[in-house]
PDB file of N, CA and C in Angstrom:
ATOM      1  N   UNK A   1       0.848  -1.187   0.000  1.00  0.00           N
ATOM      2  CA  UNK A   1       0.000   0.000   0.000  1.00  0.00           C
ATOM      3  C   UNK A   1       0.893   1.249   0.000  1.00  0.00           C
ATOM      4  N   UNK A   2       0.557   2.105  -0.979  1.00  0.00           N
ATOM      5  CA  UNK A   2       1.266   3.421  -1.000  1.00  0.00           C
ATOM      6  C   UNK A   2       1.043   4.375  -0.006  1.00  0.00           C
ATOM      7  N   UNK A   3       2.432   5.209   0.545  1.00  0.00           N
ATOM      8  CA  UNK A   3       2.362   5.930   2.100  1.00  0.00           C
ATOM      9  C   UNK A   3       2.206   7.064   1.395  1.00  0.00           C
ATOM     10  N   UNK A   4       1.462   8.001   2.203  1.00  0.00           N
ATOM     11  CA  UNK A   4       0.657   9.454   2.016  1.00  0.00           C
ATOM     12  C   UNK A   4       2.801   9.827   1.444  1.00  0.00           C
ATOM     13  N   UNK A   5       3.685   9.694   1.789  1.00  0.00           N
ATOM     14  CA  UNK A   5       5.189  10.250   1.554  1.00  0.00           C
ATOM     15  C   UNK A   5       4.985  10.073  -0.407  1.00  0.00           C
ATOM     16  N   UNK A   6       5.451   8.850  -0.118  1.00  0.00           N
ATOM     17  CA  UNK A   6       4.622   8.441  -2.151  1.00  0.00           C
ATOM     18  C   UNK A   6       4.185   8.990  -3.142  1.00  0.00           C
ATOM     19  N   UNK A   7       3.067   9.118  -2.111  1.00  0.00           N
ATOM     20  CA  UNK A   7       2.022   9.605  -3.224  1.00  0.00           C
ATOM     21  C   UNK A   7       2.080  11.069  -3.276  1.00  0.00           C
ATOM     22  N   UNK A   8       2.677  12.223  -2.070  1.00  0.00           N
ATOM     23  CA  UNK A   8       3.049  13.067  -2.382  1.00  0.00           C
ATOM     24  C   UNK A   8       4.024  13.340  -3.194  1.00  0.00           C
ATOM     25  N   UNK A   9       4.753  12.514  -3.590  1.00  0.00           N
ATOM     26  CA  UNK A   9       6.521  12.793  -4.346  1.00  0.00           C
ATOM     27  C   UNK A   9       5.581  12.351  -5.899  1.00  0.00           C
ATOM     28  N   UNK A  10       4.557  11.337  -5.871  1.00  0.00           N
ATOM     29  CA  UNK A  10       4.308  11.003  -7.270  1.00  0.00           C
ATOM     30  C   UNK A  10       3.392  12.254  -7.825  1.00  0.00           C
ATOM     31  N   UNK A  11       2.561  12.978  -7.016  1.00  0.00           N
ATOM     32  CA  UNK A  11       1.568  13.975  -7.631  1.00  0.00           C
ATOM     33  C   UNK A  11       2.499  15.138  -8.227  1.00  0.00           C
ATOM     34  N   UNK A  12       3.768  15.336  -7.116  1.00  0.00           N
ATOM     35  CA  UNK A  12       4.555  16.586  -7.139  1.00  0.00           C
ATOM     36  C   UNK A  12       5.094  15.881  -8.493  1.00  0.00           C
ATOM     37  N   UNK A  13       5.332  15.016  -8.862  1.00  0.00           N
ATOM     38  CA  UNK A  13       6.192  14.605 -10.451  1.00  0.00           C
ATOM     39  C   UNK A  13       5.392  15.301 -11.283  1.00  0.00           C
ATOM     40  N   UNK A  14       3.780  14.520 -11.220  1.00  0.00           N
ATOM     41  CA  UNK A  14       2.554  14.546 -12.209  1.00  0.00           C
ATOM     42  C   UNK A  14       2.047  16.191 -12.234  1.00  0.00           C
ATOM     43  N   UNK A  15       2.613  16.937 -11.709  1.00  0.00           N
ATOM     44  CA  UNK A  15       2.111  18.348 -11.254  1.00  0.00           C
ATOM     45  C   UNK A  15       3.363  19.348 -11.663  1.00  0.00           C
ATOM     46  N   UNK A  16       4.727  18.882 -12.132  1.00  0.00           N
ATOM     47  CA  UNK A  16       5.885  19.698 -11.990  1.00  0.00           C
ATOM     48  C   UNK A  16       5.796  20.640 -10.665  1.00  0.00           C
ATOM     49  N   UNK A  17       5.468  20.076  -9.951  1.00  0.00           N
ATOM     50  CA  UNK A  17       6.314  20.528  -8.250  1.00  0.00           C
ATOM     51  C   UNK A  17       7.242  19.923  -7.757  1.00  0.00           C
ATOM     52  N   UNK A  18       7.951  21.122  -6.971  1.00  0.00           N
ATOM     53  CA  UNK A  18       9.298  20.519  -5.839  1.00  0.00           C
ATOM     54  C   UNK A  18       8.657  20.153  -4.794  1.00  0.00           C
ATOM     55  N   UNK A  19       9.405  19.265  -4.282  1.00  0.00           N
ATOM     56  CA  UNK A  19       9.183  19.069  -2.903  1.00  0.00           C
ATOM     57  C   UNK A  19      10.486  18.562  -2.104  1.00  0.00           C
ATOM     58  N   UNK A  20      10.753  19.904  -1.339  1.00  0.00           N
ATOM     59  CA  UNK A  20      11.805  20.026  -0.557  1.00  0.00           C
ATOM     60  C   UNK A  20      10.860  19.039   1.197  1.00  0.00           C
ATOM     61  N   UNK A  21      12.069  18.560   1.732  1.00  0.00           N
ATOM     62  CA  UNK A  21      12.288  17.967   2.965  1.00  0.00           C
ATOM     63  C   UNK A  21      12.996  18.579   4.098  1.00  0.00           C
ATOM     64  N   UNK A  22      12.672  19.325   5.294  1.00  0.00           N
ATOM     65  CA  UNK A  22      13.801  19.866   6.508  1.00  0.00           C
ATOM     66  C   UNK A  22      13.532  19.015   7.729  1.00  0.00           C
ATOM     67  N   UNK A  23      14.615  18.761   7.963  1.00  0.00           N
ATOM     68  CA  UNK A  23      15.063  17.609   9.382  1.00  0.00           C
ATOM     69  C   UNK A  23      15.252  18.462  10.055  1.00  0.00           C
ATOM     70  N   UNK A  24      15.303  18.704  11.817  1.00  0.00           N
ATOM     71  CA  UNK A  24      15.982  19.216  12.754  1.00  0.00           C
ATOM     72  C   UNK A  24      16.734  18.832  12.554  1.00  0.00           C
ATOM     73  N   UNK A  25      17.443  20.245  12.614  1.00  0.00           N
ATOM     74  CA  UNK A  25      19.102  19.980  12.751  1.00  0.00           C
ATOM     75  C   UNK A  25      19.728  19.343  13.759  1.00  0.00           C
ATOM     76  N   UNK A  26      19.273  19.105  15.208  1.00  0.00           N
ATOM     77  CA  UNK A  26      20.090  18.697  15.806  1.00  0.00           C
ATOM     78  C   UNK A  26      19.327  17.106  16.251  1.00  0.00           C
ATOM     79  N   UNK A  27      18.616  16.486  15.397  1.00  0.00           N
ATOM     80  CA  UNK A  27      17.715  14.967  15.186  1.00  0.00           C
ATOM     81  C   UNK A  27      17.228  14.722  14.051  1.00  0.00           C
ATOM     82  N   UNK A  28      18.614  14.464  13.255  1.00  0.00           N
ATOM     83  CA  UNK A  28      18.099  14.290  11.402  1.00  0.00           C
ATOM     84  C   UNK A  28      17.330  13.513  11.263  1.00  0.00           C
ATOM     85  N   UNK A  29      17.228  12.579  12.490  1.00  0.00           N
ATOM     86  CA  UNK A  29      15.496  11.857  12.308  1.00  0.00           C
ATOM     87  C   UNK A  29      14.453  12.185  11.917  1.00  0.00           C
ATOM     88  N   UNK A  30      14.536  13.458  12.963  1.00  0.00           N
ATOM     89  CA  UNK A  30      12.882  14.015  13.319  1.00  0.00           C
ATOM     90  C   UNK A  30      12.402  15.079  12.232  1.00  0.00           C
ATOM     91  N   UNK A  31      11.699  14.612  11.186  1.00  0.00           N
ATOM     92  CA  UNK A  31      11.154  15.660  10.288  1.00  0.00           C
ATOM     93  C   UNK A  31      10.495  16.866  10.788  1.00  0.00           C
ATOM     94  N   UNK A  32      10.873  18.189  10.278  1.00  0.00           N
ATOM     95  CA  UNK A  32      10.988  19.667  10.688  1.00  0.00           C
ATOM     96  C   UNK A  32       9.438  20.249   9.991  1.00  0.00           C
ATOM     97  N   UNK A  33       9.618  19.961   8.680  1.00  0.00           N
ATOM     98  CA  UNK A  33       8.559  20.584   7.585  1.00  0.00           C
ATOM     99  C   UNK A  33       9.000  20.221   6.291  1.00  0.00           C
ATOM    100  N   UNK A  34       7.458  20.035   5.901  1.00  0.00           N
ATOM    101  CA  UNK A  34       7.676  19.748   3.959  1.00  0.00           C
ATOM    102  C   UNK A  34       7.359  20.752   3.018  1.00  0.00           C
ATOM    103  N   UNK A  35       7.536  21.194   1.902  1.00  0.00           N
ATOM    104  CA  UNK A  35       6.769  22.309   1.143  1.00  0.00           C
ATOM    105  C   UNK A  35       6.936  21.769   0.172  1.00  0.00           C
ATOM    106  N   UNK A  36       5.819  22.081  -0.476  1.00  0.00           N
ATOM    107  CA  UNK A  36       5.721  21.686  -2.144  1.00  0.00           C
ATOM    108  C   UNK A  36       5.812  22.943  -2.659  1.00  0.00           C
ATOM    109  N   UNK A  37       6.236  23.485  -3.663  1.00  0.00           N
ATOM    110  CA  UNK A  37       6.551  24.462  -4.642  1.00  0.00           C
ATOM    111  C   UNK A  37       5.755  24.326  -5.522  1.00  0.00           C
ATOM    112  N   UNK A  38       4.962  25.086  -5.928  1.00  0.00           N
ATOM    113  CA  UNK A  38       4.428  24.911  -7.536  1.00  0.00           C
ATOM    114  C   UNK A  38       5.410  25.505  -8.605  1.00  0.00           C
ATOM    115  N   UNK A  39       5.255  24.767  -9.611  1.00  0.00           N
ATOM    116  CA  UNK A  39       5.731  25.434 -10.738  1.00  0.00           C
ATOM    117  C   UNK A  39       5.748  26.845 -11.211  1.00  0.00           C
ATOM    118  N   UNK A  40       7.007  27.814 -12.065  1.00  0.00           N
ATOM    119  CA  UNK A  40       6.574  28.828 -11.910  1.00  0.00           C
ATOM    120  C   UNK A  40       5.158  29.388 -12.707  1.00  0.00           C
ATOM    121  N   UNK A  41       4.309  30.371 -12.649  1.00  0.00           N
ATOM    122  CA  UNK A  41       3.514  30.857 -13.016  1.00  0.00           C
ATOM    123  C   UNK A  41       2.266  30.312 -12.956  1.00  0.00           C
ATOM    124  N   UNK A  42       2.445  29.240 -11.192  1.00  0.00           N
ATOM    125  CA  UNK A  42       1.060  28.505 -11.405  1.00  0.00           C
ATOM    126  C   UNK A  42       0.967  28.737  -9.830  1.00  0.00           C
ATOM    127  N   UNK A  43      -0.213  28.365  -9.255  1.00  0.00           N
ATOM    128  CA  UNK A  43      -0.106  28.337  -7.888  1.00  0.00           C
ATOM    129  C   UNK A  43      -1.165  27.148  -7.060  1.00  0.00           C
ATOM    130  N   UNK A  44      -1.040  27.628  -6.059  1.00  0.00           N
ATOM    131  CA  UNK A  44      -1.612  26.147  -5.865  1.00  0.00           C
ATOM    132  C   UNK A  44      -3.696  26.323  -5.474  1.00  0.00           C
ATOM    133  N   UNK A  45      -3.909  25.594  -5.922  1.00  0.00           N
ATOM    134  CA  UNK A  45      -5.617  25.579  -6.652  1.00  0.00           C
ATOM    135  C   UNK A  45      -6.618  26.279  -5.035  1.00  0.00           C
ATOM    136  N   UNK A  46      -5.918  25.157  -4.144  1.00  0.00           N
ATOM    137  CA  UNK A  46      -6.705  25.304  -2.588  1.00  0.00           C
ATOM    138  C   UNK A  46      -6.468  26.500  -2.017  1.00  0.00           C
ATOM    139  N   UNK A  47      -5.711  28.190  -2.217  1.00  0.00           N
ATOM    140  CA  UNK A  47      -5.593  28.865  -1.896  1.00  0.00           C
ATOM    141  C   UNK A  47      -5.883  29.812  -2.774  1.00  0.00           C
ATOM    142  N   UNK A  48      -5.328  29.788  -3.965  1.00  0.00           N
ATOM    143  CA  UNK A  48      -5.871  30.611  -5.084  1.00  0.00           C
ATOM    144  C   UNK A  48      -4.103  31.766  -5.404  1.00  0.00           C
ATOM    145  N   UNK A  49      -3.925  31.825  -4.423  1.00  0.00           N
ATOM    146  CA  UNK A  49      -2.283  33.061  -4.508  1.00  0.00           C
ATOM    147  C   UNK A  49      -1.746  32.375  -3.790  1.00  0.00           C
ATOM    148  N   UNK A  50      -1.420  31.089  -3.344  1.00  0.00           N
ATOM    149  CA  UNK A  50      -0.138  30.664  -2.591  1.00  0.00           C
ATOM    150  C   UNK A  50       0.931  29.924  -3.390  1.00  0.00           C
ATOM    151  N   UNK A  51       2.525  29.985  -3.462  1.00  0.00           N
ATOM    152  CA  UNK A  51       3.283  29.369  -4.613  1.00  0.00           C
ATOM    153  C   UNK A  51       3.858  28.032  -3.734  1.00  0.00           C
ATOM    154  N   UNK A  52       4.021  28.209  -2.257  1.00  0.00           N
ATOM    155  CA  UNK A  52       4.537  26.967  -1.699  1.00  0.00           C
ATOM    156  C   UNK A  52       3.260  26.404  -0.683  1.00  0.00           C
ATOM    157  N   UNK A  53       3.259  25.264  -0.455  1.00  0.00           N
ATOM    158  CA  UNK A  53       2.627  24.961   0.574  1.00  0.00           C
ATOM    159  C   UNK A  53       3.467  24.216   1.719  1.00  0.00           C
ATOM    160  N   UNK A  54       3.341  24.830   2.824  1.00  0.00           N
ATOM    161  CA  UNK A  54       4.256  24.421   4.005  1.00  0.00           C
ATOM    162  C   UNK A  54       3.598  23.769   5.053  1.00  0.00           C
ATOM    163  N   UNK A  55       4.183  22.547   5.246  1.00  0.00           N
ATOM    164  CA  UNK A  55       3.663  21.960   6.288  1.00  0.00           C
ATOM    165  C   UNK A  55       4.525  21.516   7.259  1.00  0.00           C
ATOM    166  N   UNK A  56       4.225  21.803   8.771  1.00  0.00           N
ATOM    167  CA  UNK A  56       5.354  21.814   9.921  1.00  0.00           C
ATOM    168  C   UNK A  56       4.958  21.037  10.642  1.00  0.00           C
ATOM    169  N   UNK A  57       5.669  19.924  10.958  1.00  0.00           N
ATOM    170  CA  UNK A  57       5.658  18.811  12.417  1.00  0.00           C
ATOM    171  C   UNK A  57       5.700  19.556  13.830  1.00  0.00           C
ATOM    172  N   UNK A  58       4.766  19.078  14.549  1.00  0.00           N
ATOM    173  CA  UNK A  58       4.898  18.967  15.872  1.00  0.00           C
ATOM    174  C   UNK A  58       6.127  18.685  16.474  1.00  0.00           C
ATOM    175  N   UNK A  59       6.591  18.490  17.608  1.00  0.00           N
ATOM    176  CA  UNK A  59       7.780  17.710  18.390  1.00  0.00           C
ATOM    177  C   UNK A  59       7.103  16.472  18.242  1.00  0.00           C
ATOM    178  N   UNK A  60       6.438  15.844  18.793  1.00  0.00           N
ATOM    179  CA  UNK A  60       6.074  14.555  19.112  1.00  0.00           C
ATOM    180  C   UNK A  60       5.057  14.070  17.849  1.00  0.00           C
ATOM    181  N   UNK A  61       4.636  14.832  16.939  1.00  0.00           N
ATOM    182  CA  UNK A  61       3.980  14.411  15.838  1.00  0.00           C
ATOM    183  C   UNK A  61       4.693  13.396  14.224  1.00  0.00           C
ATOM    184  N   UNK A  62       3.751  12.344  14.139  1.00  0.00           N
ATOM    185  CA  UNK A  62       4.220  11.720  13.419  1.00  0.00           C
ATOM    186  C   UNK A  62       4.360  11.969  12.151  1.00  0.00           C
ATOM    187  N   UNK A  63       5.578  12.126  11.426  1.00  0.00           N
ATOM    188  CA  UNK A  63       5.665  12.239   9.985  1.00  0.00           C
ATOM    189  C   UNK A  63       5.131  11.947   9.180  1.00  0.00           C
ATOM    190  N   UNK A  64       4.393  10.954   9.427  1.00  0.00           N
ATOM    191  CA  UNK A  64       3.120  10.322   8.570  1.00  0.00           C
ATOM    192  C   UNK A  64       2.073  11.338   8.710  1.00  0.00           C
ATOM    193  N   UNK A  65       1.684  11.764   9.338  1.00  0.00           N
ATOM    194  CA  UNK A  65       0.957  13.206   9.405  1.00  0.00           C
ATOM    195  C   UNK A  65       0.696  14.054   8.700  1.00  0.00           C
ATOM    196  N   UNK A  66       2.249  14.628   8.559  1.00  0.00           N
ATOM    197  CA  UNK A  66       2.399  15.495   8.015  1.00  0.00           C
ATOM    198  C   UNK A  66       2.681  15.540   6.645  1.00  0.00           C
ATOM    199  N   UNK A  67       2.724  14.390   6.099  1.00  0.00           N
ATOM    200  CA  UNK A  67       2.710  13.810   4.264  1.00  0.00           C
ATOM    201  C   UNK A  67       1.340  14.281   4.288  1.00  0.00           C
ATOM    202  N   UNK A  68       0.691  12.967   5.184  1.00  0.00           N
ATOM    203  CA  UNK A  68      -1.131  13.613   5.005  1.00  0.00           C
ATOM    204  C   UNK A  68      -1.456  14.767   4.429  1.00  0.00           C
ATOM    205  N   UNK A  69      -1.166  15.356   5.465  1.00  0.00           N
ATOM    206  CA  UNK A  69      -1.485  16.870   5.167  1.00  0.00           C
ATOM    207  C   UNK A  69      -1.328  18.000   4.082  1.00  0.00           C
ATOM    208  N   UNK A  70      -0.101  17.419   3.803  1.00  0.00           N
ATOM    209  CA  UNK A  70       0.278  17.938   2.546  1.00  0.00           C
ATOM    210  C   UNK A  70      -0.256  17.480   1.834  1.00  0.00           C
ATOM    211  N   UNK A  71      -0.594  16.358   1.351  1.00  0.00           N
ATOM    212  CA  UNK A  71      -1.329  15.650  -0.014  1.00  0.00           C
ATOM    213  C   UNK A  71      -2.521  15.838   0.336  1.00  0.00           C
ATOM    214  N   UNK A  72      -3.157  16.163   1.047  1.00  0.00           N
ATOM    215  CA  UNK A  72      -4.656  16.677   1.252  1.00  0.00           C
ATOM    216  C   UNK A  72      -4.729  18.459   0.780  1.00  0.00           C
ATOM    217  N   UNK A  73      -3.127  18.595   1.149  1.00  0.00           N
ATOM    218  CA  UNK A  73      -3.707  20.242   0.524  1.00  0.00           C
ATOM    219  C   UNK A  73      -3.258  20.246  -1.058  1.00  0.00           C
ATOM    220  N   UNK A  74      -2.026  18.929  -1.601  1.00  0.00           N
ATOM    221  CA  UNK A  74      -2.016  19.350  -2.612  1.00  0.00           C
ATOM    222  C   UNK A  74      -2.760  18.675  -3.809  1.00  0.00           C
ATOM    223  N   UNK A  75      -3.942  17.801  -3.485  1.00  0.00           N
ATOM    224  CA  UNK A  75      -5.046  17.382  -4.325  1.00  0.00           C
ATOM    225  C   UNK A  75      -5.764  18.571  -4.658  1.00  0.00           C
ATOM    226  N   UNK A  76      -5.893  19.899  -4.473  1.00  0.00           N
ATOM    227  CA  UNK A  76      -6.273  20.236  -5.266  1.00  0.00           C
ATOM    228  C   UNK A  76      -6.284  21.092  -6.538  1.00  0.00           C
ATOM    229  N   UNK A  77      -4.801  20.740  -6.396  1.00  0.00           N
ATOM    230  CA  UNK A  77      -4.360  21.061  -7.890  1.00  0.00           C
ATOM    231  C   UNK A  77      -3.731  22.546  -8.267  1.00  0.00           C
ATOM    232  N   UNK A  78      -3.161  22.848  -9.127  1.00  0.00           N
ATOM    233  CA  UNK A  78      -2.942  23.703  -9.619  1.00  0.00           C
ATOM    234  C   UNK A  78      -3.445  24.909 -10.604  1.00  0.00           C
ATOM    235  N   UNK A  79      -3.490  26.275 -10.551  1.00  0.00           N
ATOM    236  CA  UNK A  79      -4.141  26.931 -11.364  1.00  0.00           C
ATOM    237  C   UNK A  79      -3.078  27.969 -11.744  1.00  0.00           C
ATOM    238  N   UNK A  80      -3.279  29.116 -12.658  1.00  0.00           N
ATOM    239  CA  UNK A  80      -2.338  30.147 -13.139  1.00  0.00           C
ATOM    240  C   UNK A  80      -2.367  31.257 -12.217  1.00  0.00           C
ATOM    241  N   UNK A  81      -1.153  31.567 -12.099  1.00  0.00           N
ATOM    242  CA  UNK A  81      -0.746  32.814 -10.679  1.00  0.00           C
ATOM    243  C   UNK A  81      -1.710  34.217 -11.834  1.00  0.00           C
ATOM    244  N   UNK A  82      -2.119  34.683 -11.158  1.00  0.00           N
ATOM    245  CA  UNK A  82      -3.504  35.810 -11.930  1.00  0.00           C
ATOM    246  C   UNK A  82      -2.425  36.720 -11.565  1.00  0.00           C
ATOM    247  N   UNK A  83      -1.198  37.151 -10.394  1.00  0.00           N
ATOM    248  CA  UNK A  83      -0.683  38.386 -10.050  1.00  0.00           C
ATOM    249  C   UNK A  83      -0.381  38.967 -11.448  1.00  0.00           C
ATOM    250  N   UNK A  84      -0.233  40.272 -12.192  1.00  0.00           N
ATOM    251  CA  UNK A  84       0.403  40.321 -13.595  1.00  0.00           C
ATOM    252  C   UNK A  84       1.720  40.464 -12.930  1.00  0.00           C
ATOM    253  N   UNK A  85       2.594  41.448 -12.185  1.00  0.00           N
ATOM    254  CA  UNK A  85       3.765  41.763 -11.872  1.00  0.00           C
ATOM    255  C   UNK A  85       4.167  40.966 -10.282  1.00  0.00           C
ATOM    256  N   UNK A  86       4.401  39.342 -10.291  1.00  0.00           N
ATOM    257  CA  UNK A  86       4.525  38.710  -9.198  1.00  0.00           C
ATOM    258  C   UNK A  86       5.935  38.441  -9.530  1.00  0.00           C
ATOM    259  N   UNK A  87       6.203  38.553  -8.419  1.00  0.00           N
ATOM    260  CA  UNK A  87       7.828  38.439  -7.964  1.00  0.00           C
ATOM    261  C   UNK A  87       8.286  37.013  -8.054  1.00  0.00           C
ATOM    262  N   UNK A  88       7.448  36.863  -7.077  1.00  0.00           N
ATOM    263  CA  UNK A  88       7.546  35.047  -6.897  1.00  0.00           C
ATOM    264  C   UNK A  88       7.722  34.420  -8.581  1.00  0.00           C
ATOM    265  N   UNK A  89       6.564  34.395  -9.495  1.00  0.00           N
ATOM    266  CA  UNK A  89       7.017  33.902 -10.757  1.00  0.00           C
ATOM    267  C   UNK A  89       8.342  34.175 -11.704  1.00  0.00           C
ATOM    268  N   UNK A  90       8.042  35.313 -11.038  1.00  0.00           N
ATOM    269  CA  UNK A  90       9.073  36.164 -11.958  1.00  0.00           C
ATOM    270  C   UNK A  90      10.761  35.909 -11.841  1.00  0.00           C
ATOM    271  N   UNK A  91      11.113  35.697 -10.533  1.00  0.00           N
ATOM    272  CA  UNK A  91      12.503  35.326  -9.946  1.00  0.00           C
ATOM    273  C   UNK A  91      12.189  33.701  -9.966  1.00  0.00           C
ATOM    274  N   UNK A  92      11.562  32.977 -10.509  1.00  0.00           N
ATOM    275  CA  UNK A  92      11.299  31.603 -10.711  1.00  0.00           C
ATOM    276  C   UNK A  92      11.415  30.860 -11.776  1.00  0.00           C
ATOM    277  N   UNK A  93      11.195  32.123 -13.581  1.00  0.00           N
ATOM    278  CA  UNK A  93      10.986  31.781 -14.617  1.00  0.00           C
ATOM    279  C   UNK A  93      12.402  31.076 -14.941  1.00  0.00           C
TER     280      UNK A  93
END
Protein backbone atom coordinates (compact mmCIF):
# COMPACT_ATOMS: atom_id res chain seq x y z
CA UNK A 1 0.00 0.00 0.00
CA UNK A 2 1.27 3.42 -1.00
CA UNK A 3 2.36 5.93 2.10
CA UNK A 4 0.66 9.45 2.02
CA UNK A 5 5.19 10.25 1.55
CA UNK A 6 4.62 8.44 -2.15
CA UNK A 7 2.02 9.61 -3.22
CA UNK A 8 3.05 13.07 -2.38
CA UNK A 9 6.52 12.79 -4.35
CA UNK A 10 4.31 11.00 -7.27
CA UNK A 11 1.57 13.98 -7.63
CA UNK A 12 4.56 16.59 -7.14
CA UNK A 13 6.19 14.60 -10.45
CA UNK A 14 2.55 14.55 -12.21
CA UNK A 15 2.11 18.35 -11.25
CA UNK A 16 5.88 19.70 -11.99
CA UNK A 17 6.31 20.53 -8.25
CA UNK A 18 9.30 20.52 -5.84
CA UNK A 19 9.18 19.07 -2.90
CA UNK A 20 11.80 20.03 -0.56
CA UNK A 21 12.29 17.97 2.96
CA UNK A 22 13.80 19.87 6.51
CA UNK A 23 15.06 17.61 9.38
CA UNK A 24 15.98 19.22 12.75
CA UNK A 25 19.10 19.98 12.75
CA UNK A 26 20.09 18.70 15.81
CA UNK A 27 17.72 14.97 15.19
CA UNK A 28 18.10 14.29 11.40
CA UNK A 29 15.50 11.86 12.31
CA UNK A 30 12.88 14.01 13.32
CA UNK A 31 11.15 15.66 10.29
CA UNK A 32 10.99 19.67 10.69
CA UNK A 33 8.56 20.58 7.58
CA UNK A 34 7.68 19.75 3.96
CA UNK A 35 6.77 22.31 1.14
CA UNK A 36 5.72 21.69 -2.14
CA UNK A 37 6.55 24.46 -4.64
CA UNK A 38 4.43 24.91 -7.54
CA UNK A 39 5.73 25.43 -10.74
CA UNK A 40 6.57 28.83 -11.91
CA UNK A 41 3.51 30.86 -13.02
CA UNK A 42 1.06 28.50 -11.40
CA UNK A 43 -0.11 28.34 -7.89
CA UNK A 44 -1.61 26.15 -5.86
CA UNK A 45 -5.62 25.58 -6.65
CA UNK A 46 -6.71 25.30 -2.59
CA UNK A 47 -5.59 28.86 -1.90
CA UNK A 48 -5.87 30.61 -5.08
CA UNK A 49 -2.28 33.06 -4.51
CA UNK A 50 -0.14 30.66 -2.59
CA UNK A 51 3.28 29.37 -4.61
CA UNK A 52 4.54 26.97 -1.70
CA UNK A 53 2.63 24.96 0.57
CA UNK A 54 4.26 24.42 4.01
CA UNK A 55 3.66 21.96 6.29
CA UNK A 56 5.35 21.81 9.92
CA UNK A 57 5.66 18.81 12.42
CA UNK A 58 4.90 18.97 15.87
CA UNK A 59 7.78 17.71 18.39
CA UNK A 60 6.07 14.56 19.11
CA UNK A 61 3.98 14.41 15.84
CA UNK A 62 4.22 11.72 13.42
CA UNK A 63 5.66 12.24 9.99
CA UNK A 64 3.12 10.32 8.57
CA UNK A 65 0.96 13.21 9.40
CA UNK A 66 2.40 15.50 8.01
CA UNK A 67 2.71 13.81 4.26
CA UNK A 68 -1.13 13.61 5.00
CA UNK A 69 -1.49 16.87 5.17
CA UNK A 70 0.28 17.94 2.55
CA UNK A 71 -1.33 15.65 -0.01
CA UNK A 72 -4.66 16.68 1.25
CA UNK A 73 -3.71 20.24 0.52
CA UNK A 74 -2.02 19.35 -2.61
CA UNK A 75 -5.05 17.38 -4.33
CA UNK A 76 -6.27 20.24 -5.27
CA UNK A 77 -4.36 21.06 -7.89
CA UNK A 78 -2.94 23.70 -9.62
CA UNK A 79 -4.14 26.93 -11.36
CA UNK A 80 -2.34 30.15 -13.14
CA UNK A 81 -0.75 32.81 -10.68
CA UNK A 82 -3.50 35.81 -11.93
CA UNK A 83 -0.68 38.39 -10.05
CA UNK A 84 0.40 40.32 -13.60
CA UNK A 85 3.77 41.76 -11.87
CA UNK A 86 4.52 38.71 -9.20
CA UNK A 87 7.83 38.44 -7.96
CA UNK A 88 7.55 35.05 -6.90
CA UNK A 89 7.02 33.90 -10.76
CA UNK A 90 9.07 36.16 -11.96
CA UNK A 91 12.50 35.33 -9.95
CA UNK A 92 11.30 31.60 -10.71
CA UNK A 93 10.99 31.78 -14.62
Amino acid sequence: MPTARSKVMALAKGLGATVRVAHDPWDRRRLEEVTAEAPAGMVWSETGDVHELVCCAGYEEPASSVWADLLQRMKHGLEPCQLEDCDWCSSNQ
